[in-house]
N, C-alpha and C. Protein backbone atom coordinates (compact mmCIF):
# COMPACT_ATOMS: atom_id res chain seq x y z
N UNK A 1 0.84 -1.19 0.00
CA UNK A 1 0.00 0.00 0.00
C UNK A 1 0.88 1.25 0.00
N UNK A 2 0.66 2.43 -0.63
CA UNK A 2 1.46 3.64 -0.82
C UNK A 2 1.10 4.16 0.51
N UNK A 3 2.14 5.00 0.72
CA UNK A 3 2.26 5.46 2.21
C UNK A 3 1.00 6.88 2.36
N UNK A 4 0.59 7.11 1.09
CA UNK A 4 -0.25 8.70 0.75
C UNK A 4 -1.45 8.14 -0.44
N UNK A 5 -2.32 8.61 -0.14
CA UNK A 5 -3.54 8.65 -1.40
C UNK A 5 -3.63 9.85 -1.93
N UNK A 6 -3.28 10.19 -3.41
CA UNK A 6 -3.39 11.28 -4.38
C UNK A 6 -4.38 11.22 -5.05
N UNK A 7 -5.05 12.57 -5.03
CA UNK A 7 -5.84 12.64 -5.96
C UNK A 7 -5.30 14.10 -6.32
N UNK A 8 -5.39 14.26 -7.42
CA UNK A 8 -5.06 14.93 -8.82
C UNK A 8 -6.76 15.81 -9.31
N UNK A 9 -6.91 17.08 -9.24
CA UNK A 9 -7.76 17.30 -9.95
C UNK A 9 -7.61 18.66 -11.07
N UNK A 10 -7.74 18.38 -12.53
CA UNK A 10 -7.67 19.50 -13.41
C UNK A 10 -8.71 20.03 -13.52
N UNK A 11 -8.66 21.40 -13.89
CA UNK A 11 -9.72 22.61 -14.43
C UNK A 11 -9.67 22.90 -15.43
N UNK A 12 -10.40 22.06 -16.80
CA UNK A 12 -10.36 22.43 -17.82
C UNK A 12 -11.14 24.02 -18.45
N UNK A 13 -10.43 24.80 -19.04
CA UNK A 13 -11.69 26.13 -19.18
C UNK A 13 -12.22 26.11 -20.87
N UNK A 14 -10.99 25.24 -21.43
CA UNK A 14 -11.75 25.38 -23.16
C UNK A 14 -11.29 23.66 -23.23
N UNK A 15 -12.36 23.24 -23.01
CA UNK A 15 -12.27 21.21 -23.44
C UNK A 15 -12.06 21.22 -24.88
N UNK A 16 -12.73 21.93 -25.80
CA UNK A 16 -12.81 21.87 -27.53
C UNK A 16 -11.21 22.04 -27.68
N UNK A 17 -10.21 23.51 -27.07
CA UNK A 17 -9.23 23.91 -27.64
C UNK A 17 -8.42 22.40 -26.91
N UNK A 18 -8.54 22.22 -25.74
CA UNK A 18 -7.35 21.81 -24.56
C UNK A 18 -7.61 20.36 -24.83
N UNK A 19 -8.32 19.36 -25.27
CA UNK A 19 -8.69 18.21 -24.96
C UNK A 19 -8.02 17.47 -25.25
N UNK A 20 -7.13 17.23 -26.63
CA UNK A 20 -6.33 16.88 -27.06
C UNK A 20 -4.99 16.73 -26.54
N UNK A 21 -4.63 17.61 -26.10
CA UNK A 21 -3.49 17.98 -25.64
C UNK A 21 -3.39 17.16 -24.07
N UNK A 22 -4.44 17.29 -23.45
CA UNK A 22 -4.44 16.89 -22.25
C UNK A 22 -4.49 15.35 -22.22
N UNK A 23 -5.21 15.09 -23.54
CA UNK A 23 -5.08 13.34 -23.36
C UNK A 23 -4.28 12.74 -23.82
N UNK A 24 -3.49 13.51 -24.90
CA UNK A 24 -1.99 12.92 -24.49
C UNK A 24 -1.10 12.74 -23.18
N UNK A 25 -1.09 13.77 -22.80
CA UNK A 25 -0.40 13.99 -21.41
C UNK A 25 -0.93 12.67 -20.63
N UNK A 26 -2.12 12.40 -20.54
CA UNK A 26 -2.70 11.61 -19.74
C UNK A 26 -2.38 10.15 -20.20
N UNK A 27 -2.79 9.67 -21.42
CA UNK A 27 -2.13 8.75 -21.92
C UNK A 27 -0.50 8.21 -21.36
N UNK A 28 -0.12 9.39 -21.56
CA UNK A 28 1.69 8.59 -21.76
C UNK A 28 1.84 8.88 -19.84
N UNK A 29 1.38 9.28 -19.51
CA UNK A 29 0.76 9.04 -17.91
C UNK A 29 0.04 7.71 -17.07
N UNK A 30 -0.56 7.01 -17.98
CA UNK A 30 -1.66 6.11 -17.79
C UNK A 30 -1.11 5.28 -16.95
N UNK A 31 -0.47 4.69 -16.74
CA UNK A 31 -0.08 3.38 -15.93
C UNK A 31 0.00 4.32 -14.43
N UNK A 32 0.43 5.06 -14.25
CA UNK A 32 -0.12 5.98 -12.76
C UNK A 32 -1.77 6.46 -12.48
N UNK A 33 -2.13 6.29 -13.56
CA UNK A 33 -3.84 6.80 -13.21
C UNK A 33 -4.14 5.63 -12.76
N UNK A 34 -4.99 5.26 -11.49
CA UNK A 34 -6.33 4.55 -11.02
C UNK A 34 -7.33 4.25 -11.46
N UNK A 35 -7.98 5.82 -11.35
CA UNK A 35 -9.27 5.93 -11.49
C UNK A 35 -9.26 7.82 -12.11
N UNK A 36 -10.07 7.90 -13.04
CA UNK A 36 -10.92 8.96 -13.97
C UNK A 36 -11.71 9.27 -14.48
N UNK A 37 -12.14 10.27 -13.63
CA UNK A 37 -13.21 10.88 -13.58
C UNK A 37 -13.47 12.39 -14.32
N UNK A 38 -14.31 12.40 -15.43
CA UNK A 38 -14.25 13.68 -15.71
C UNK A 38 -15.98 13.94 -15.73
N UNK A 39 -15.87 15.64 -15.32
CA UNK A 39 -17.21 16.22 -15.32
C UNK A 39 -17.41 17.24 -16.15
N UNK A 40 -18.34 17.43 -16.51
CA UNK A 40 -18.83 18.41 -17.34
C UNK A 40 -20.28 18.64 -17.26
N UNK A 41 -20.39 20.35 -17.67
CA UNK A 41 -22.41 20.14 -17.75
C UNK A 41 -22.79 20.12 -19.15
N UNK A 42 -23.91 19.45 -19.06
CA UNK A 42 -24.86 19.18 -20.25
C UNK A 42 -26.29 18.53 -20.11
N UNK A 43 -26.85 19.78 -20.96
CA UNK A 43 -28.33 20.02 -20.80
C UNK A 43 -28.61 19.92 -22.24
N UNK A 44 -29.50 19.09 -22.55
CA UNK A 44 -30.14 19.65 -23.93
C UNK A 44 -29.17 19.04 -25.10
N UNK A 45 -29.39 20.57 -25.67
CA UNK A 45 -28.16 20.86 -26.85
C UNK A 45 -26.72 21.72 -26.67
N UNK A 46 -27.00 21.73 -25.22
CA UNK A 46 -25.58 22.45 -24.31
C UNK A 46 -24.48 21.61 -24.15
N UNK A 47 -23.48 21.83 -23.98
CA UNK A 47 -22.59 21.21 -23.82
C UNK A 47 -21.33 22.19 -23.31
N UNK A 48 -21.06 22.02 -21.59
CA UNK A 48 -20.31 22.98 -21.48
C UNK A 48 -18.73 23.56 -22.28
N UNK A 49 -18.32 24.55 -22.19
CA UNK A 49 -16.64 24.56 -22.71
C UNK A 49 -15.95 24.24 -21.62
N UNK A 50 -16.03 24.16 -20.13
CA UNK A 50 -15.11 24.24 -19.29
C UNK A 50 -15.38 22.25 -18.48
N UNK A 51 -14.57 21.80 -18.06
CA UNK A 51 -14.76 20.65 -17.12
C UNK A 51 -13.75 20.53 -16.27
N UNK A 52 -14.10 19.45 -15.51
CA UNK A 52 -12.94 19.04 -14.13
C UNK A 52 -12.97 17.60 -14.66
N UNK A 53 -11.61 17.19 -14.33
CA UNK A 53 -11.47 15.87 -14.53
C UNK A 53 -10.72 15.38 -13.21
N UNK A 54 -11.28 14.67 -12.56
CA UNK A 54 -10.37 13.96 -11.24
C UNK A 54 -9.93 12.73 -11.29
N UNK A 55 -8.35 12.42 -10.58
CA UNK A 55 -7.21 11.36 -10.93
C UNK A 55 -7.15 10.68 -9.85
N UNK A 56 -7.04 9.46 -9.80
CA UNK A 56 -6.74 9.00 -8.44
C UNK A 56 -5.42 8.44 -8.89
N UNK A 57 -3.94 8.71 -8.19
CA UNK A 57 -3.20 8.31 -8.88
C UNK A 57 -2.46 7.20 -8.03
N UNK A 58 -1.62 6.45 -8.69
CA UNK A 58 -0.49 5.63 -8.22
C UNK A 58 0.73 5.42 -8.58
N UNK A 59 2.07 5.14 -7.92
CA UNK A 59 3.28 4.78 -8.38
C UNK A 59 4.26 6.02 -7.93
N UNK A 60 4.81 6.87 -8.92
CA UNK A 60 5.66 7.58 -8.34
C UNK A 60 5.78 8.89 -8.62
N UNK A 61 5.85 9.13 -7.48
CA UNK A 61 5.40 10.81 -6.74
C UNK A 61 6.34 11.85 -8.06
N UNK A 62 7.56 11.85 -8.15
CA UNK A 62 8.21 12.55 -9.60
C UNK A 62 6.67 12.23 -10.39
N UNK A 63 7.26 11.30 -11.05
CA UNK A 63 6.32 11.58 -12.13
C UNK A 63 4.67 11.57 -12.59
N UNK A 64 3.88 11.81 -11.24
CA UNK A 64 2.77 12.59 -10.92
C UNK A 64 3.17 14.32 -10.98
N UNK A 65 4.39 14.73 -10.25
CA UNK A 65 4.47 15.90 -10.22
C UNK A 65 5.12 16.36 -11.64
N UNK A 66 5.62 15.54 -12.21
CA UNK A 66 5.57 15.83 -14.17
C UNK A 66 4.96 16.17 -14.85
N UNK A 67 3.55 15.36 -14.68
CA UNK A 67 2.30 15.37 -15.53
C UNK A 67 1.69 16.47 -14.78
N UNK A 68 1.61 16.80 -14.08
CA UNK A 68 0.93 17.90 -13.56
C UNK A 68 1.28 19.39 -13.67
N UNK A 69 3.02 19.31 -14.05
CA UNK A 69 3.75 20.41 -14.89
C UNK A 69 3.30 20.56 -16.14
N UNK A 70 3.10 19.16 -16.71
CA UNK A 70 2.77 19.13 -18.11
C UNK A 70 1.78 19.93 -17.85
N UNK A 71 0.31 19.52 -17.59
CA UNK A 71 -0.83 19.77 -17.76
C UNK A 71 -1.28 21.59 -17.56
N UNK A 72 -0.43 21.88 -16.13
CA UNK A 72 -0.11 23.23 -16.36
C UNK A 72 0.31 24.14 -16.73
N UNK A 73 1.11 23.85 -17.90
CA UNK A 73 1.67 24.49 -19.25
C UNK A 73 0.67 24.37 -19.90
N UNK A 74 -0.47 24.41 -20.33
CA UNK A 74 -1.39 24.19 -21.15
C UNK A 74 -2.32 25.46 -20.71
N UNK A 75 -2.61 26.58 -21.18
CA UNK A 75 -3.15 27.59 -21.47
C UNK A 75 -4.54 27.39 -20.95
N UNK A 76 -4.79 28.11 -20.03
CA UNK A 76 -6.87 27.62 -19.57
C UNK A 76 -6.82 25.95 -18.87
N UNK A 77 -5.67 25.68 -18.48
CA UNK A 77 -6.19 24.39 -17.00
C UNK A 77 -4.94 24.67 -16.29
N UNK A 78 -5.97 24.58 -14.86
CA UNK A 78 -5.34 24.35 -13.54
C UNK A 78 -5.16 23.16 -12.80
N UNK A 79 -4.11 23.08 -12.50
CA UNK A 79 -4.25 21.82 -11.59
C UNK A 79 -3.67 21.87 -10.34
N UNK A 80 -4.76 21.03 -9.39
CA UNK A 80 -4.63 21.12 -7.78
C UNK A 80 -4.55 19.43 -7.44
N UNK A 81 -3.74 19.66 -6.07
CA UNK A 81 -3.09 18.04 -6.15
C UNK A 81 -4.37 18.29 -4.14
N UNK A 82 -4.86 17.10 -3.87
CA UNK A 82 -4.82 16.79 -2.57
C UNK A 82 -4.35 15.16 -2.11
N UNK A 83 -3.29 15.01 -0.81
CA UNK A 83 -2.78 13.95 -0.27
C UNK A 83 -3.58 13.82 0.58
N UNK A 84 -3.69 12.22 0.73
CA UNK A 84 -4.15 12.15 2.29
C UNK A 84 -3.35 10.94 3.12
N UNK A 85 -2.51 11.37 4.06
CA UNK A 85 -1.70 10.34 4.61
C UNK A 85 -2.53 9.17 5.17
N UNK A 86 -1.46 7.49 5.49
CA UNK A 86 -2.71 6.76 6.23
C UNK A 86 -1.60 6.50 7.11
N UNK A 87 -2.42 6.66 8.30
CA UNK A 87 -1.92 5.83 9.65
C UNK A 87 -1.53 4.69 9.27
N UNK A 88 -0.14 4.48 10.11
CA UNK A 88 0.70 2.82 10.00
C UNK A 88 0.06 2.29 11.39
């Protein structure tokens, strides 16, 4: 068991421009993702421009904090990391 539980969450603000870009990143990332989750609103014939996508990640702490450089070089997304330690 990892000594910390990460979760990873991005703020996409243009999904149409950024989406691409980000799923590369995520891709060549993949063997550290868990679990992914992405949100968005949609009503109708709406379909928002902005979403959150949340990571549950695993393996190694560098290169979580890579992809998350990556992802924040990318013009219109933010990304916020929360740990949560576990009692031994």
């Amino acid at each position: 068991m990892q000594d910390s539980h990460i979760i990873i969450g991005i703020h996409v603000q243009n999904r149409v421009q950024n989406a691409s870009d980000i799923q590369k990143i995520l891709t060549e990332h993949g063997c550290s993702i868990k679990t992914r989750l992405g949100l968005h609103e949609v009503q109708g014939n709406f379909c928002a421009a902005g979403g959150i996508i949340i990571l549950e990640m695993v393996g190694d702490v560098p290169e979580m904090e890579q992809m998350a450089k990556r992802l924040t070089a990318i013009d219109g997304v933010d990304v916020q990391k929360m740990v949560f330690g576990h009692d031994q």
